[in-house]
Protein backbone atom coordinates (compact mmCIF):
# COMPACT_ATOMS: atom_id res chain seq x y z
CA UNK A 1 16.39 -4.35 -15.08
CA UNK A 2 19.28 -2.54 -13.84
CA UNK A 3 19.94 -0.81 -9.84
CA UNK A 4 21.65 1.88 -9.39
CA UNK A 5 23.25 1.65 -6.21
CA UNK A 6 23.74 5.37 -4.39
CA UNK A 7 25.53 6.10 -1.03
CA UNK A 8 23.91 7.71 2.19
CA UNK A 9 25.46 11.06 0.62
CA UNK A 10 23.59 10.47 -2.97
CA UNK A 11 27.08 9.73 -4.86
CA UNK A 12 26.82 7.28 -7.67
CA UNK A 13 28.91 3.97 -6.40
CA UNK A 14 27.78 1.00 -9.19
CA UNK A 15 24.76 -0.38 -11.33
CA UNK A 16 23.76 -3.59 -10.36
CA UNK A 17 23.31 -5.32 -13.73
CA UNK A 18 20.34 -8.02 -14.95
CA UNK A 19 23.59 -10.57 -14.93
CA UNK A 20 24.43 -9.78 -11.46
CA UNK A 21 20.79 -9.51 -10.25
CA UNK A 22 19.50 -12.86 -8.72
CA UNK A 23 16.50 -12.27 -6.77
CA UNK A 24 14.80 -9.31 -6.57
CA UNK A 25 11.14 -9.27 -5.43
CA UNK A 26 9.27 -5.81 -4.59
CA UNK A 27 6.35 -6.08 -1.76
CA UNK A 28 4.45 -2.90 -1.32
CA UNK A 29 1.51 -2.46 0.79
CA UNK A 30 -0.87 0.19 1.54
CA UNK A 31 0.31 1.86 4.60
CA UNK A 32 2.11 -1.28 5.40
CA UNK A 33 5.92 -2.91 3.74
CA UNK A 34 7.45 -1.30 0.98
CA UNK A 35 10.54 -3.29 0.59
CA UNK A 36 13.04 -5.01 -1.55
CA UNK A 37 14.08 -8.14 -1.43
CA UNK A 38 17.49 -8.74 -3.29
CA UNK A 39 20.07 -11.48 -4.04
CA UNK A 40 23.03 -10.41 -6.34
CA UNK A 41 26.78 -11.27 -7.17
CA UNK A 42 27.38 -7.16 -6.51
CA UNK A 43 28.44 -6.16 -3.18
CA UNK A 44 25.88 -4.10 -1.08
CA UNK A 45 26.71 -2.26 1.99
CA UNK A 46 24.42 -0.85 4.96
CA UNK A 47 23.20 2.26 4.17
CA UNK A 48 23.51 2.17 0.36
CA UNK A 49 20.25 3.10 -1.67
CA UNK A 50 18.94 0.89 -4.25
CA UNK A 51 17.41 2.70 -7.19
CA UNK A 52 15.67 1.50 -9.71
CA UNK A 53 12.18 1.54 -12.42
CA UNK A 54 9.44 -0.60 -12.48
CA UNK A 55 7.65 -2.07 -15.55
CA UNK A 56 5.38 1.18 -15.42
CA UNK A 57 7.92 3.92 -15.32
CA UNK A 58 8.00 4.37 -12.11
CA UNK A 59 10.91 4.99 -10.10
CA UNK A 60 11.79 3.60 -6.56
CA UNK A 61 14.58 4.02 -3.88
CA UNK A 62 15.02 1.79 -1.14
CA UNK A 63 18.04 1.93 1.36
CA UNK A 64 19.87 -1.30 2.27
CA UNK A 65 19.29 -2.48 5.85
CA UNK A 66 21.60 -5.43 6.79
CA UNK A 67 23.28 -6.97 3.92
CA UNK A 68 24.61 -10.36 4.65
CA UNK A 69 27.06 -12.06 2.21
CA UNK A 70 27.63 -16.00 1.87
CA UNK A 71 29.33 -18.01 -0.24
CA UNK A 72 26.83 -19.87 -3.11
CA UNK A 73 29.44 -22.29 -5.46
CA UNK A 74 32.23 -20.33 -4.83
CA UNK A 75 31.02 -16.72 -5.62
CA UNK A 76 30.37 -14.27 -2.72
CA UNK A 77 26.13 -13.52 -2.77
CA UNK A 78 24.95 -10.49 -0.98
CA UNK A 79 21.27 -10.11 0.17
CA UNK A 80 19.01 -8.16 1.68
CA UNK A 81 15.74 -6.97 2.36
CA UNK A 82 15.68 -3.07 1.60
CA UNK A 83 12.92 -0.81 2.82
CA UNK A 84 11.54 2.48 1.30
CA UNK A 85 13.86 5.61 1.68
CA UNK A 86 10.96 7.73 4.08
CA UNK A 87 12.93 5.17 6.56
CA UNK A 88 15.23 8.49 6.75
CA UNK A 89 12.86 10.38 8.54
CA UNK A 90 13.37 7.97 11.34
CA UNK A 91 16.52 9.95 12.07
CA UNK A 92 14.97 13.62 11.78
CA UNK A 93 13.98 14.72 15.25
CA UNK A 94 12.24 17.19 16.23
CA UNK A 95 12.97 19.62 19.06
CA UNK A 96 10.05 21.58 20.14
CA UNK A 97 6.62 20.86 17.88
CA UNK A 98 3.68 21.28 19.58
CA UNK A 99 0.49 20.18 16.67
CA UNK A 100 -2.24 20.54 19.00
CA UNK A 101 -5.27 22.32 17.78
CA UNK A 102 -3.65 22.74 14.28
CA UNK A 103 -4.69 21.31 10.67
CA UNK A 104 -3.07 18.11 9.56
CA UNK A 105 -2.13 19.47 6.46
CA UNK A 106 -0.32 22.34 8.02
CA UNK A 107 1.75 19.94 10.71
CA UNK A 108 2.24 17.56 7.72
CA UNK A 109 3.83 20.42 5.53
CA UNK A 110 6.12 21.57 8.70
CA UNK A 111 7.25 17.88 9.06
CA UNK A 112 8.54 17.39 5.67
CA UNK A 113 10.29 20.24 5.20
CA UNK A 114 12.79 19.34 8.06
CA UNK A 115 13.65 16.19 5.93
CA UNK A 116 15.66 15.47 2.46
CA UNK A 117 11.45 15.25 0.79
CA UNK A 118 9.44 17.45 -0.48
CA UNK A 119 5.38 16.49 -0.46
CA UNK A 120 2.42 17.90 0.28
CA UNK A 121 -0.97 16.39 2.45
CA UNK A 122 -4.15 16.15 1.09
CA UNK A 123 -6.07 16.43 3.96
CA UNK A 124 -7.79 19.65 4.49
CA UNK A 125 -10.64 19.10 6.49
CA UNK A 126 -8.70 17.51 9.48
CA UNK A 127 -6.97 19.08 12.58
CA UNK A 128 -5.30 17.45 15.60
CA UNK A 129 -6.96 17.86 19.00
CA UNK A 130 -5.32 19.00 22.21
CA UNK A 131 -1.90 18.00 24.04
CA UNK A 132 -0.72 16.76 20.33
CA UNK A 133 3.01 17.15 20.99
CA UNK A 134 6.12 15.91 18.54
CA UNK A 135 8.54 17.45 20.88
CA UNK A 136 11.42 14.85 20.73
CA UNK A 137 10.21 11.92 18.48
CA UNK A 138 11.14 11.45 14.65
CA UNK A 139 9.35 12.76 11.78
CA UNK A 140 8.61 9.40 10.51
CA UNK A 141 6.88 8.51 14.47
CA UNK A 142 4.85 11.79 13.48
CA UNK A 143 3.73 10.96 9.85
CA UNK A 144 2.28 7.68 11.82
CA UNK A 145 -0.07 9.65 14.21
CA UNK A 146 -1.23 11.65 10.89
CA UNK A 147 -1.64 8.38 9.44
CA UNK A 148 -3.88 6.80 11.83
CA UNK A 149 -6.36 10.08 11.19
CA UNK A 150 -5.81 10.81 7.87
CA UNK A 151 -5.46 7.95 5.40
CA UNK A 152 -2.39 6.92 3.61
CA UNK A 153 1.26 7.74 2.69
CA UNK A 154 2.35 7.29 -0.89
CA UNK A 155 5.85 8.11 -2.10
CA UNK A 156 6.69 9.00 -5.10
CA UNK A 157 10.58 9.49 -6.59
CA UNK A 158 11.72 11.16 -9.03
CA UNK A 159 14.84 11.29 -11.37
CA UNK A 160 16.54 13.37 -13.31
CA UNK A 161 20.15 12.65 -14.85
CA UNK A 162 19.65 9.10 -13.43
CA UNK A 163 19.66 10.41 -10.07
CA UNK A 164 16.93 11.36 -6.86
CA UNK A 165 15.67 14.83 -6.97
């Protein structure tokens, strides 16, 4: 399996080769951790996105969170654990969002578009209540309240040209 390794700007910096790959273990829960576990002889640096296919087709992105580097027989090995890219909602706030008294798919659809996603919620028969207010917290605190009335969150990434669209 190879990783492409992307900066926080989406520019191609390396692929991480089978060779150069020594541990990498994916843990995904529902709702829960969606990360990445890696060991490799290629350099990683905070902030860099790892992505790569699974044995279905499927392709992932996770952005490296503190990569620490020691020294294994010689030869410098970097590791980290990775999380899912929706971690980059964390730093889209919003400024004035008042949800209450409107459907879940509506405040859902207005909190993605102020982020790098797209998606859409499949929740139609849900609204928030009163004094619901996202004035001054992050998207991803906000996809957490939906989540606690509404189900689950399921990304989904997509390529095209080998990179995230």
């Amino acid at each position: 399996m190879n990783v492409n390794v992307y900066d926080r700007a989406d520019n191609f910096i390396r692929t991480i080769t089978p060779a150069q790959l020594l541990v990498f273990v994916h843990t995904d829960e529902l709702n829960g951790e969606d990360s990445v576990h890696i060991s490799t002889l290629a350099p990683l640096a905070e902030g860099e996105r790892l992505v790569w296919t699974d044995k279905y087709g499927e392709a992932h992105e996770h952005v490296c969170q503190h990569p620490k580097v020691t020294r294994e027989l010689g030869a410098p090995v970097y590791s980290d654990v990775a999380i899912n890219s929706i971690c980059d909602t964390f730093g889209d706030v919003l400024e004035d969002f008042d949800a209450s008294y409107t459907p879940i798919a509506v405040v859902f659809d207005a909190l993605i578009s102020k982020t790098r996603f797209t998606g859409s919620c499949t929740v139609t028969d849900k609204a928030f209540g009163a004094q619901v207010d996202f004035s001054h917290k992050n998207v991803r605190e906000c996809i957490r309240e939906i989540l606690k009335i509404a189900g689950e969150l399921k990304t989904h990434i997509t390529l095209s040209n080998g990179r995230v669209v």
